[in-house]
C-alpha atoms as a PDB file:
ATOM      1  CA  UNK A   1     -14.932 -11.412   2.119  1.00  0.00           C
ATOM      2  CA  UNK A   2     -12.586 -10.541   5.174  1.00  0.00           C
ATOM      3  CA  UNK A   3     -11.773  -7.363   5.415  1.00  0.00           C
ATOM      4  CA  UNK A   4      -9.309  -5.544   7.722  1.00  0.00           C
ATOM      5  CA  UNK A   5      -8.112  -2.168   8.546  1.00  0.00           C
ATOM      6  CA  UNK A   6      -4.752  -0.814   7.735  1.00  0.00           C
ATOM      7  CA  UNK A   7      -3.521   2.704   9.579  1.00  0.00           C
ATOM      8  CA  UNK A   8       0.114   4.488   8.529  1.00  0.00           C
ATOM      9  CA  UNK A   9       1.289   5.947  11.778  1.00  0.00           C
ATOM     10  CA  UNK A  10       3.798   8.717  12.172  1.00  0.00           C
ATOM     11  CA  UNK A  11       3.622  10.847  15.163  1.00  0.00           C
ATOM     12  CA  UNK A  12       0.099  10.804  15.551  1.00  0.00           C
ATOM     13  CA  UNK A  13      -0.217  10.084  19.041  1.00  0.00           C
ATOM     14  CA  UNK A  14      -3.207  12.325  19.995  1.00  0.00           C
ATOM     15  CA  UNK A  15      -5.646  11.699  16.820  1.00  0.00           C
ATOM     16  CA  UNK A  16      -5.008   7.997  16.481  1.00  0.00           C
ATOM     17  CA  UNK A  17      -6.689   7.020  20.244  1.00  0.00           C
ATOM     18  CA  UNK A  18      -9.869   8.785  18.663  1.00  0.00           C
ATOM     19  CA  UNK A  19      -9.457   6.986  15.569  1.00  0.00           C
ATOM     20  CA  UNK A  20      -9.472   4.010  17.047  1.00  0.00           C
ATOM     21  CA  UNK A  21     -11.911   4.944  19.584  1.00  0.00           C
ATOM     22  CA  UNK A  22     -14.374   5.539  16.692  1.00  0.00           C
ATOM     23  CA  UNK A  23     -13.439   2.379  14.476  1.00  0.00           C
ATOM     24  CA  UNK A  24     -13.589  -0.311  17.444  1.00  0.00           C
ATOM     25  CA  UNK A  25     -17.145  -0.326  16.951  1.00  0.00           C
ATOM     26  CA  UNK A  26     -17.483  -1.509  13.021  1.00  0.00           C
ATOM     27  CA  UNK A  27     -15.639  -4.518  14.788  1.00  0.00           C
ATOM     28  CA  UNK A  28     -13.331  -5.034  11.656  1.00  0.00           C
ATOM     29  CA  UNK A  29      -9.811  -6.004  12.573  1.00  0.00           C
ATOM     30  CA  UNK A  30      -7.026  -3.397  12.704  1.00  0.00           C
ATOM     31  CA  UNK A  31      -3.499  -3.211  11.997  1.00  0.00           C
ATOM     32  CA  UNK A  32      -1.816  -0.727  13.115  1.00  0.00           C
ATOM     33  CA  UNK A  33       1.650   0.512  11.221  1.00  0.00           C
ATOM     34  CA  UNK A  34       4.130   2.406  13.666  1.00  0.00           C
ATOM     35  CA  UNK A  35       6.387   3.935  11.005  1.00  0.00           C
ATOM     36  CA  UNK A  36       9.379   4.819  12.915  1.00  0.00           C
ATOM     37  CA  UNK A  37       7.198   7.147  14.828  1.00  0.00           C
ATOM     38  CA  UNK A  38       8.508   9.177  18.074  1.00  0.00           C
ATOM     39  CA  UNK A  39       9.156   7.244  21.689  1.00  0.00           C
ATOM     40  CA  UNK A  40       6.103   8.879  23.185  1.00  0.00           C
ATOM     41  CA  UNK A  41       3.838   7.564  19.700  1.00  0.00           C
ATOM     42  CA  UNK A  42       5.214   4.540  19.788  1.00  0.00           C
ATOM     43  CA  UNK A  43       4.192   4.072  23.814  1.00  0.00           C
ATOM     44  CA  UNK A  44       0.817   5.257  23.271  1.00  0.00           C
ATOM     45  CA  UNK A  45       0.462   3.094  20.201  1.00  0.00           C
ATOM     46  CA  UNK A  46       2.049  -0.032  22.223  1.00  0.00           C
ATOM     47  CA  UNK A  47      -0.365   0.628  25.163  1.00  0.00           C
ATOM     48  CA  UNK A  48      -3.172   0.681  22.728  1.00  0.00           C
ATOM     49  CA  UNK A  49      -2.070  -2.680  21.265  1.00  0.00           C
ATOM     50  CA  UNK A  50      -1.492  -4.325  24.419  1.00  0.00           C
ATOM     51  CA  UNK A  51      -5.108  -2.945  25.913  1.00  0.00           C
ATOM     52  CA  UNK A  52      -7.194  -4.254  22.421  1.00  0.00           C
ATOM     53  CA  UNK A  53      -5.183  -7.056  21.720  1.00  0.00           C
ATOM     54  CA  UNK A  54      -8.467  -9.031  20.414  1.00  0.00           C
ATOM     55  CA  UNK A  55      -8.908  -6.309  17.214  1.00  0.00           C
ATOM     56  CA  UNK A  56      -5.726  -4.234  16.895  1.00  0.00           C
ATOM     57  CA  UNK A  57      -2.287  -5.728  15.965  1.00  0.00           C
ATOM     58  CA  UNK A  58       0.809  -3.344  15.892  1.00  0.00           C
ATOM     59  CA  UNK A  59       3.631  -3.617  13.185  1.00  0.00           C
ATOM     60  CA  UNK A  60       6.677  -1.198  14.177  1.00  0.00           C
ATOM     61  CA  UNK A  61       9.058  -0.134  11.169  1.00  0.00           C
ATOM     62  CA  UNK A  62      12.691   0.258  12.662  1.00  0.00           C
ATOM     63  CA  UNK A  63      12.217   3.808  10.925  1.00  0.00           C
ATOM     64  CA  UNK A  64      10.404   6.069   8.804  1.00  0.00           C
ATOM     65  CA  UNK A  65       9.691   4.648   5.514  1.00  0.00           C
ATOM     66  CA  UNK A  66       6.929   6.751   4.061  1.00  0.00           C
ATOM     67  CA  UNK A  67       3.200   6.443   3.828  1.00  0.00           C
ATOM     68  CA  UNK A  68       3.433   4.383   1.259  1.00  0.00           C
ATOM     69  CA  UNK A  69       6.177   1.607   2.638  1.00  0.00           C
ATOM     70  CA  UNK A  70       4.146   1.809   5.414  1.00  0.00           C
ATOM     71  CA  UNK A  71       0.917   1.073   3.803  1.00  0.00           C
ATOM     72  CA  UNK A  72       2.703  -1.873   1.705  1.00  0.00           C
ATOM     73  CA  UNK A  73       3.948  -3.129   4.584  1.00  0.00           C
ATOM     74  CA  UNK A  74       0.255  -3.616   6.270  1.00  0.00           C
ATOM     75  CA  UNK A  75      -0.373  -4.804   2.876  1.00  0.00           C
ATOM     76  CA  UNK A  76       2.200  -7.812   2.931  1.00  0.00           C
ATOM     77  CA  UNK A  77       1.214  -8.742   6.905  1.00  0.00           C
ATOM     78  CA  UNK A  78      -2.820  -8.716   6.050  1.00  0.00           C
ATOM     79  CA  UNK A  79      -1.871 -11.121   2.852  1.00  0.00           C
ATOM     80  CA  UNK A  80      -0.038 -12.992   5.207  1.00  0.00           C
ATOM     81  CA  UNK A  81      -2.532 -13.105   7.646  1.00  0.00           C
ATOM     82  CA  UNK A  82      -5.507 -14.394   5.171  1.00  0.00           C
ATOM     83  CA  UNK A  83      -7.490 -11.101   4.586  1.00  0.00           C
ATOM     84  CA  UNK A  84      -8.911 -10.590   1.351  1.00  0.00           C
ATOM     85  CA  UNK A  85      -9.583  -6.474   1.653  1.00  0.00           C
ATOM     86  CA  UNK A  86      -7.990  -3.829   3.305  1.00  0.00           C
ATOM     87  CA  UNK A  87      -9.333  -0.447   4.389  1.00  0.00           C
ATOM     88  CA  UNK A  88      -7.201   1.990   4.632  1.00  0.00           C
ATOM     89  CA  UNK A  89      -7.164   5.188   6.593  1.00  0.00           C
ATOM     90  CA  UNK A  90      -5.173   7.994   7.912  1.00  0.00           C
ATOM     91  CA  UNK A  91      -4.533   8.273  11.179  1.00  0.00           C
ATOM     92  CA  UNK A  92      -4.657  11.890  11.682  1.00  0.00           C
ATOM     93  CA  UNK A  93      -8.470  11.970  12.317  1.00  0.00           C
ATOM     94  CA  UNK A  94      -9.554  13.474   9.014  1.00  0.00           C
ATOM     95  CA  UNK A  95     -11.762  10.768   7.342  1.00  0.00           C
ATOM     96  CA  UNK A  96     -15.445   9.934   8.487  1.00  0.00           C
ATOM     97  CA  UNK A  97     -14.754   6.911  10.328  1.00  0.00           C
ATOM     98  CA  UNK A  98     -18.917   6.786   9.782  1.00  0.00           C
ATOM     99  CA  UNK A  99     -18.823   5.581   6.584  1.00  0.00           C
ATOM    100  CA  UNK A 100     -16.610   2.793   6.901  1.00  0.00           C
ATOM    101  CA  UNK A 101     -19.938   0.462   6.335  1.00  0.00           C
ATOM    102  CA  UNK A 102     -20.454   2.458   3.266  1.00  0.00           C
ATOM    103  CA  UNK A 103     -17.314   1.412   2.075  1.00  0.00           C
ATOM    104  CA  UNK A 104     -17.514  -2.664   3.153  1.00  0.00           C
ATOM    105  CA  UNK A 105     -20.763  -3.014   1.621  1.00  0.00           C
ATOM    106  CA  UNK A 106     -19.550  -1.023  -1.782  1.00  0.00           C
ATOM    107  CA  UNK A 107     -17.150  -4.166  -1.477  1.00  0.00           C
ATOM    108  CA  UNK A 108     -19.200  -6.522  -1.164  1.00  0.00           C
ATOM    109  CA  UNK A 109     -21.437  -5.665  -4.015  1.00  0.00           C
ATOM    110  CA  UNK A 110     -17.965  -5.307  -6.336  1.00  0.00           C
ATOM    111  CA  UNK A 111     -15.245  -8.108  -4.297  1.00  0.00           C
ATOM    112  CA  UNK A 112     -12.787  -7.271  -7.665  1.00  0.00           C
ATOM    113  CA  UNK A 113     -12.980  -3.409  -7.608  1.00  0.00           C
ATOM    114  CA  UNK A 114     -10.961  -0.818  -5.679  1.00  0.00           C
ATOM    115  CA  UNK A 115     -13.256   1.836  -3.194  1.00  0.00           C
ATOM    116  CA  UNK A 116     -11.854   5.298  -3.629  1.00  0.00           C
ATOM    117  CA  UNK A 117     -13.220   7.966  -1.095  1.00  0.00           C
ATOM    118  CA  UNK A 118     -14.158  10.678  -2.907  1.00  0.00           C
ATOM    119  CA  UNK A 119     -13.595  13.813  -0.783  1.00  0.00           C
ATOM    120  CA  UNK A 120     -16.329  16.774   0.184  1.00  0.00           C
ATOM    121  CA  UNK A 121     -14.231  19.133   2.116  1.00  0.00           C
ATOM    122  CA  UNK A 122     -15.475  21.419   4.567  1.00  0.00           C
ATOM    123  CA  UNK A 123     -13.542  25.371   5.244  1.00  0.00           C
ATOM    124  CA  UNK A 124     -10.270  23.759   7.141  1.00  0.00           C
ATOM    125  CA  UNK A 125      -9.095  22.433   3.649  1.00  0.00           C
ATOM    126  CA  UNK A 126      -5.770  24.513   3.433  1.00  0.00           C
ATOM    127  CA  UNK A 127      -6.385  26.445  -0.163  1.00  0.00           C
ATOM    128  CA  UNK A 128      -2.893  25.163  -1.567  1.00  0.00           C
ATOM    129  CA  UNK A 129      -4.153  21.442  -0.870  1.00  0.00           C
ATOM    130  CA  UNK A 130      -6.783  21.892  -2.691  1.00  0.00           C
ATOM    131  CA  UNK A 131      -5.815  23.353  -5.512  1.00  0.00           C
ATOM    132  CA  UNK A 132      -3.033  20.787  -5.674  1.00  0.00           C
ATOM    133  CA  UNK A 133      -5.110  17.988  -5.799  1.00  0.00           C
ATOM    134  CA  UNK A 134      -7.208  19.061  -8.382  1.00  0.00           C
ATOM    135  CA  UNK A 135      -4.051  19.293 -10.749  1.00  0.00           C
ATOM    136  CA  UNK A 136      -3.117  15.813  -9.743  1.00  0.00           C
ATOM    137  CA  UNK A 137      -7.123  15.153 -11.079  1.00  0.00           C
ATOM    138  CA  UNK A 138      -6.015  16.156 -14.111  1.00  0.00           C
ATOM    139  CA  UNK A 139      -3.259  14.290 -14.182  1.00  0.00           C
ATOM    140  CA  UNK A 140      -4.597  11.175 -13.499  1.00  0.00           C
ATOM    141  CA  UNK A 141      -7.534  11.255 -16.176  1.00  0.00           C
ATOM    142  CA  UNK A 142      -4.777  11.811 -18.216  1.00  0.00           C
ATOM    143  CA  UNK A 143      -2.688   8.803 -16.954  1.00  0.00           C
ATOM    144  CA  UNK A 144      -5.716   6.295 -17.050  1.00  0.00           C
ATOM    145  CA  UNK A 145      -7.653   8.140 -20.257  1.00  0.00           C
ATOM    146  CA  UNK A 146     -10.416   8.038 -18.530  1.00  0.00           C
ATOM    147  CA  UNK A 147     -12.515   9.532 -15.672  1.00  0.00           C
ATOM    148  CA  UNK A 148     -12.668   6.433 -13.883  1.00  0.00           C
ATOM    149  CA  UNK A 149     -10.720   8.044 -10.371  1.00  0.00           C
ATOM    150  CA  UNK A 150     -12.437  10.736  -9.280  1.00  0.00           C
ATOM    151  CA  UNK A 151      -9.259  11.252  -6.451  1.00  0.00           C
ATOM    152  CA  UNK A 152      -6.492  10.103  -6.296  1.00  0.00           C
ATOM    153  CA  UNK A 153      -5.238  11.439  -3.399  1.00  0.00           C
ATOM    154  CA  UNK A 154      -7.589  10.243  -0.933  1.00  0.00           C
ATOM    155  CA  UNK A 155      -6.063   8.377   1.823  1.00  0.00           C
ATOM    156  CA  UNK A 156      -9.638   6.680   2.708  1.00  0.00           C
ATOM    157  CA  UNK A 157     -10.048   3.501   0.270  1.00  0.00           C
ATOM    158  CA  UNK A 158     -10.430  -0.031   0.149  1.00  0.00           C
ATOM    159  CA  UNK A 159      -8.877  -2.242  -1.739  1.00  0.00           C
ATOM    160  CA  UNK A 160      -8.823  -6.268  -3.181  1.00  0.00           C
ATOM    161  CA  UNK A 161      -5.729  -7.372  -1.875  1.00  0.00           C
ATOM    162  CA  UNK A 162      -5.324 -10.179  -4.635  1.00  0.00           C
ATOM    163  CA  UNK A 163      -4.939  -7.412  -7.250  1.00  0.00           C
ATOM    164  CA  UNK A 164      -2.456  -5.528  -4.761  1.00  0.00           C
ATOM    165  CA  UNK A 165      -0.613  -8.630  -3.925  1.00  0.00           C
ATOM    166  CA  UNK A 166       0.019  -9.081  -8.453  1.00  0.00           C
ATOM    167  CA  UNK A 167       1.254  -5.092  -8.403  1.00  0.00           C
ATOM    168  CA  UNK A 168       3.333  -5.110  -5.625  1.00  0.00           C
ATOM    169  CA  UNK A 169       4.656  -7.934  -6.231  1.00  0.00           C
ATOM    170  CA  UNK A 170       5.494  -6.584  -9.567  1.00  0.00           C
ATOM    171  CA  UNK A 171       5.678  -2.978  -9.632  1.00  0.00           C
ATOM    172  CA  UNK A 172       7.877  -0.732  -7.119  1.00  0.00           C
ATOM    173  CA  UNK A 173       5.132   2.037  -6.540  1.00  0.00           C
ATOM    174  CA  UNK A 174       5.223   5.334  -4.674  1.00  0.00           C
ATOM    175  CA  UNK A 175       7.220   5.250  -1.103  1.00  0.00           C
ATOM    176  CA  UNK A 176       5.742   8.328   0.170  1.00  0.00           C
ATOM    177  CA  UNK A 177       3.107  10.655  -0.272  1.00  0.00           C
ATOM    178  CA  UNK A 178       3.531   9.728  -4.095  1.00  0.00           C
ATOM    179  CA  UNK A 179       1.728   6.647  -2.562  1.00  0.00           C
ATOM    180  CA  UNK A 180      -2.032   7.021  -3.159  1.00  0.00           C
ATOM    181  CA  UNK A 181      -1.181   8.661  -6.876  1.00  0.00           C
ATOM    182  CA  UNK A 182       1.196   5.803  -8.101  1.00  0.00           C
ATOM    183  CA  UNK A 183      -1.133   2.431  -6.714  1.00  0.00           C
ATOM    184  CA  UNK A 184      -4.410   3.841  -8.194  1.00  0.00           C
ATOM    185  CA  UNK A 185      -3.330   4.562 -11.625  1.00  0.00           C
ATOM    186  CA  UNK A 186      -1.343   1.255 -11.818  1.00  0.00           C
ATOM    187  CA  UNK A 187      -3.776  -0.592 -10.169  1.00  0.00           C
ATOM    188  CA  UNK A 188      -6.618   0.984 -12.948  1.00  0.00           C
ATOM    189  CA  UNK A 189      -3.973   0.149 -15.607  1.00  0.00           C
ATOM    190  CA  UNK A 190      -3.790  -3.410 -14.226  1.00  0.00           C
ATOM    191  CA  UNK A 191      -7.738  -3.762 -14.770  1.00  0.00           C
ATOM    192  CA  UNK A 192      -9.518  -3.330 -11.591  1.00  0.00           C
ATOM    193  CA  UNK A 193     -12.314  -1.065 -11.377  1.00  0.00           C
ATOM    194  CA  UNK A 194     -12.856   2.103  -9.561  1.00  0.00           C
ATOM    195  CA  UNK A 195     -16.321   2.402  -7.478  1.00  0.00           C
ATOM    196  CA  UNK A 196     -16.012   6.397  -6.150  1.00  0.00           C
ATOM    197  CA  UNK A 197     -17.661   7.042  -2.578  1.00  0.00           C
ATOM    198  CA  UNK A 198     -18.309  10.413  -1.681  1.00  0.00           C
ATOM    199  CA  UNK A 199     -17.231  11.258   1.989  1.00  0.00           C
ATOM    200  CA  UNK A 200     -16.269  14.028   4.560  1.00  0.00           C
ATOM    201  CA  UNK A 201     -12.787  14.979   4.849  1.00  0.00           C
ATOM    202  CA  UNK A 202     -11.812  17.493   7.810  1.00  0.00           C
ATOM    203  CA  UNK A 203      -7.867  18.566   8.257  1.00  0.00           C
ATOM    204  CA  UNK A 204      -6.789  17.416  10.736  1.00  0.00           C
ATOM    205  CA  UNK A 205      -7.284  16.649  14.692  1.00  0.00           C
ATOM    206  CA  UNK A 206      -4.730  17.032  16.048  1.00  0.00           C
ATOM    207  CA  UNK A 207      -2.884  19.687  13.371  1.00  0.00           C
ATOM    208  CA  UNK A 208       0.101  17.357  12.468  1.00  0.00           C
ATOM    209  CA  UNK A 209       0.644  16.995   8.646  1.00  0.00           C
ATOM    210  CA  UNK A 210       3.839  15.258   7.569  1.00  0.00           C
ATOM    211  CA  UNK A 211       3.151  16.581   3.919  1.00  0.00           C
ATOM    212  CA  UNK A 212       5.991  18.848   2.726  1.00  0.00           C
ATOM    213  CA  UNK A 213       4.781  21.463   0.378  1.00  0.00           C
ATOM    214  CA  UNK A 214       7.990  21.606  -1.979  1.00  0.00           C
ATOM    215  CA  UNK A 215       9.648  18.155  -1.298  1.00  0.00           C
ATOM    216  CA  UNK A 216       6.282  16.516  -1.524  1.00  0.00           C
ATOM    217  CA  UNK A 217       5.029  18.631  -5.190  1.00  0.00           C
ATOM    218  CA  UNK A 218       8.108  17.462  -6.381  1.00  0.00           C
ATOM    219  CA  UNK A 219       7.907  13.933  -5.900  1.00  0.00           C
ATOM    220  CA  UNK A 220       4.274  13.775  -6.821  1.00  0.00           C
ATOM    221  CA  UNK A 221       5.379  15.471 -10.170  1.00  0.00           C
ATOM    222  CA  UNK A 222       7.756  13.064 -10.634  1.00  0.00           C
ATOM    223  CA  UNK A 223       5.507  10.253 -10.567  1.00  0.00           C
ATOM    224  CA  UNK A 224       2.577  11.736 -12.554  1.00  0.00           C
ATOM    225  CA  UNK A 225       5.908  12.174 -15.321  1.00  0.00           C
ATOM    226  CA  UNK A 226       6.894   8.701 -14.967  1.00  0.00           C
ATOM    227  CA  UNK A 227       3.039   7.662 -14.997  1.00  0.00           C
ATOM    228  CA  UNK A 228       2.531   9.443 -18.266  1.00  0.00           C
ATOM    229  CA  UNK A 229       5.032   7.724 -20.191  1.00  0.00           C
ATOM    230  CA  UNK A 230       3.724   4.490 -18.872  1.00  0.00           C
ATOM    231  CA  UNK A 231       0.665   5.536 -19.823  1.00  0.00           C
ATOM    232  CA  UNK A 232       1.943   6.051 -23.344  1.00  0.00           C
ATOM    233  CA  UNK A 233       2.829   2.967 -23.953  1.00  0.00           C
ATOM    234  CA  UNK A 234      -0.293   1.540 -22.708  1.00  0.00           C
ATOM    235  CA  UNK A 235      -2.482   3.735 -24.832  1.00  0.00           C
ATOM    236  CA  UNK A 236      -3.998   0.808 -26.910  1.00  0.00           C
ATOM    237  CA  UNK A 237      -4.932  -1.421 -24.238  1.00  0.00           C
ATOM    238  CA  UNK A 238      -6.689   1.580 -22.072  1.00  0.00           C
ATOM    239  CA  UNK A 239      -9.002   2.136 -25.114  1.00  0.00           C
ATOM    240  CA  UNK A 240      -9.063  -0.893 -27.045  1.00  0.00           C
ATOM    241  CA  UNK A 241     -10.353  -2.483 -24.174  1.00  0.00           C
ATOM    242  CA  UNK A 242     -13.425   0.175 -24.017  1.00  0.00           C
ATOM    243  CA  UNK A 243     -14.352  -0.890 -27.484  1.00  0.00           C
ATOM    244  CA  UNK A 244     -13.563  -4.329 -27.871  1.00  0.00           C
ATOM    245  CA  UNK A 245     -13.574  -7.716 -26.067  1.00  0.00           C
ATOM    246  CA  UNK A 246     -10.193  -8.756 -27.540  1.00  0.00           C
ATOM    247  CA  UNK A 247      -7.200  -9.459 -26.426  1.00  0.00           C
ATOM    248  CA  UNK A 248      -4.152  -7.740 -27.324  1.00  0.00           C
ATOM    249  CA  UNK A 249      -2.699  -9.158 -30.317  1.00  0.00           C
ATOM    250  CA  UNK A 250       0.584 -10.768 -29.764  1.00  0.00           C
ATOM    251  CA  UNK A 251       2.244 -10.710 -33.275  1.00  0.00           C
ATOM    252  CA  UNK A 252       4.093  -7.802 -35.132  1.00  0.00           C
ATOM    253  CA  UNK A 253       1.637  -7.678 -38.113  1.00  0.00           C
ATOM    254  CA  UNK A 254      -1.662  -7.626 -35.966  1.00  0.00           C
ATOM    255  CA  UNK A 255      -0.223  -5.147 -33.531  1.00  0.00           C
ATOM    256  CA  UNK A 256       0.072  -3.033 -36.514  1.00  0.00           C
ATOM    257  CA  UNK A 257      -3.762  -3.882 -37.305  1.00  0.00           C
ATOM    258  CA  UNK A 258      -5.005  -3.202 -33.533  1.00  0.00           C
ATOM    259  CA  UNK A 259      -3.064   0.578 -33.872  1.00  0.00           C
ATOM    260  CA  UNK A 260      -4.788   1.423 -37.330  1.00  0.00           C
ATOM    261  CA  UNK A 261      -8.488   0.138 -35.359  1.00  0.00           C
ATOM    262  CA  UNK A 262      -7.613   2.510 -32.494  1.00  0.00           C
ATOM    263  CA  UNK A 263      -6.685   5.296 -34.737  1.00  0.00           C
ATOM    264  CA  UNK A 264      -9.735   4.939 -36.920  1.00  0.00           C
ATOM    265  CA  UNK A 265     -12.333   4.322 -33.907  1.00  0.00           C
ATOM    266  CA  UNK A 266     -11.268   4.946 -30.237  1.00  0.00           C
ATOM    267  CA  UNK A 267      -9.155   8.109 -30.686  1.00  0.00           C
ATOM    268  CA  UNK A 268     -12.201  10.567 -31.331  1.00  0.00           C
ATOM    269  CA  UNK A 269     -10.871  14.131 -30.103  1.00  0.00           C
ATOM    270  CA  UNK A 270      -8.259  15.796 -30.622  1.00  0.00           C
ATOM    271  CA  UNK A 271      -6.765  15.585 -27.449  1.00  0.00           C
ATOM    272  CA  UNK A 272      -6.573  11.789 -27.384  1.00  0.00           C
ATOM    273  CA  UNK A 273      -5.592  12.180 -30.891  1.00  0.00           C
ATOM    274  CA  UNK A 274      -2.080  14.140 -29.829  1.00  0.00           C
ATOM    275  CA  UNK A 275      -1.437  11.797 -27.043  1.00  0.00           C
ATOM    276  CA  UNK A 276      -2.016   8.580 -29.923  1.00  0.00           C
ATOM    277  CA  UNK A 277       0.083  10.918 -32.352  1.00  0.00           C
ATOM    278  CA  UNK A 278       2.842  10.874 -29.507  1.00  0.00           C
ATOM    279  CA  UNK A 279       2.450   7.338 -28.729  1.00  0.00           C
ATOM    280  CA  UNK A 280       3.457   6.809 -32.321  1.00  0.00           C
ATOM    281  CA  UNK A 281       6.185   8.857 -32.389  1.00  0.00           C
ATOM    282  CA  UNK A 282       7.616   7.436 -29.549  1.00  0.00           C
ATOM    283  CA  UNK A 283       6.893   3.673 -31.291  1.00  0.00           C
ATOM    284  CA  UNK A 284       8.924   4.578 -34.184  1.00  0.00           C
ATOM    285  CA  UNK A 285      11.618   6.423 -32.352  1.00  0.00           C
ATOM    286  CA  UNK A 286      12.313   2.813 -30.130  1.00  0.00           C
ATOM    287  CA  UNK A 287      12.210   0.986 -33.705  1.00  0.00           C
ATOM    288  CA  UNK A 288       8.941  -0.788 -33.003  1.00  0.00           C
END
């Protein structure tokens, strides 16, 4: 396993010297993602760079991107570089840079599985966060039929980059704050396995947060809309693969077979029920 750090960076030139301050000693390489920050960020995150040159490497976007194009971005450079697993974390100073062992060794038990922080707020959550994020919950057990993710928001997470490298390679995903929402559920839809760490979450150091209330609800509705029809479609595999070892017959007639077993023995309530009702309905109206 070698692992390495990846940090989104807009404007965050206060919190992210503390951030690094308190990773430098888990002595895990870092790179750093400027993403079309400000002049000043960008200085203080070139100085930083130049001063821990042994541990922290700095990519600079031209301009901003989004969370997520940053992210993928420190994704393609770590593939490049060799790593196998990337950490990421924000790099406003809100995740518990303490339990960044926690995570590595959660890796190292399962190399093939995805580390989700799993977040225990304390009283400067803002209420509207919150309470946004557990809708998006809901959405994703939806998505993945399951209650695999227990968030997918969390910005604090480690992942196998030979799985990313298939989706991203594959897949367009999430841009922006739609990010953390789009690569989990894909990623779970793709077969890799969620291991949920619980962890402190404080908002924020420094008080910056590039998340726009309206803009940002949109887009994440969006994407849980465009999830759920993908979802749809996947509906057999997500529970046929819960019940049996098989693989998912190839030919018209035993298609038709592996829908009538997950009818008769996966769909068990009635809310999986509608959504396998729907799935049908939507087979029949493409002529399938």
């Amino acid at each position: 396993m070698k692992p390495c750090i990846i940090i989104p960076v807009y404007n965050h030139e206060h919190a992210i010297v503390q951030v690094i301050a308190h990773l430098k000693p888990h002595g895990i390489p870092c790179l750093l993602v400027n993403d079309g920050s400000s002049a000043t960020c960008t200085a203080v995150l070139e100085e930083l760079a130049k001063q821990q040159a042994d541990w922290l490497t700095l990519i600079n976007r031209a301009e901003n991107g989004g969370k997520g194009a940053a992210v993928i971005d420190g994704f393609n450079e770590a593939i490049r570089l060799g790593y196998t697993h990337a950490l990421q974390i924000d790099a406003d100073g809100q995740h518990n840079t303490a339990d960044v062992p926690r995570f590595l060794d959660a890796s190292r038990q399962h190399p093939n599985a995805m580390i989700l922080g799993k977040p225990v707020f304390d009283d400067s959550v803002p209420k509207s966060r919150l309470y946004g994020r557990q809708v998006t919950n809901v959405w994703i057990a939806i998505n993945t039929l399951s209650f695999a993710i227990a968030d997918g928001m969390c910005g604090f997470r480690l992942y196998p980059l030979p799985a990313v490298q298939q989706l991203i390679s594959t897949r367009q995903i999430g841009q922006r704050m739609d990010f953390d929402i789009d690569s989990v559920v894909r990623l779970y839809w793709q077969g890799v396995e969620a291991i949920n760490l619980t962890t402190a979450v404080n908002y924020p150091l420094d008080g910056v947060s590039h998340f726009k209330l309206w803009r940002d609800n949109v887009m994440i509705s969006k994407t849980h809309a465009r999830l759920f029809f993908g979802m749809l479609i996947r509906i057999p595999r997500l529970l046929f693969c819960k019940h049996c070892p098989r693989k998912t017959p190839k030919t018209r007639k035993n298609r038709a077979d592996y829908v009538d077993f997950i009818s008769r023995h996966a769909c068990k309530n009635a809310g999986i029920q509608l959504i396998f009702r729907a799935f049908r309905a939507f087979r029949a109206f493409r002529g399938q």
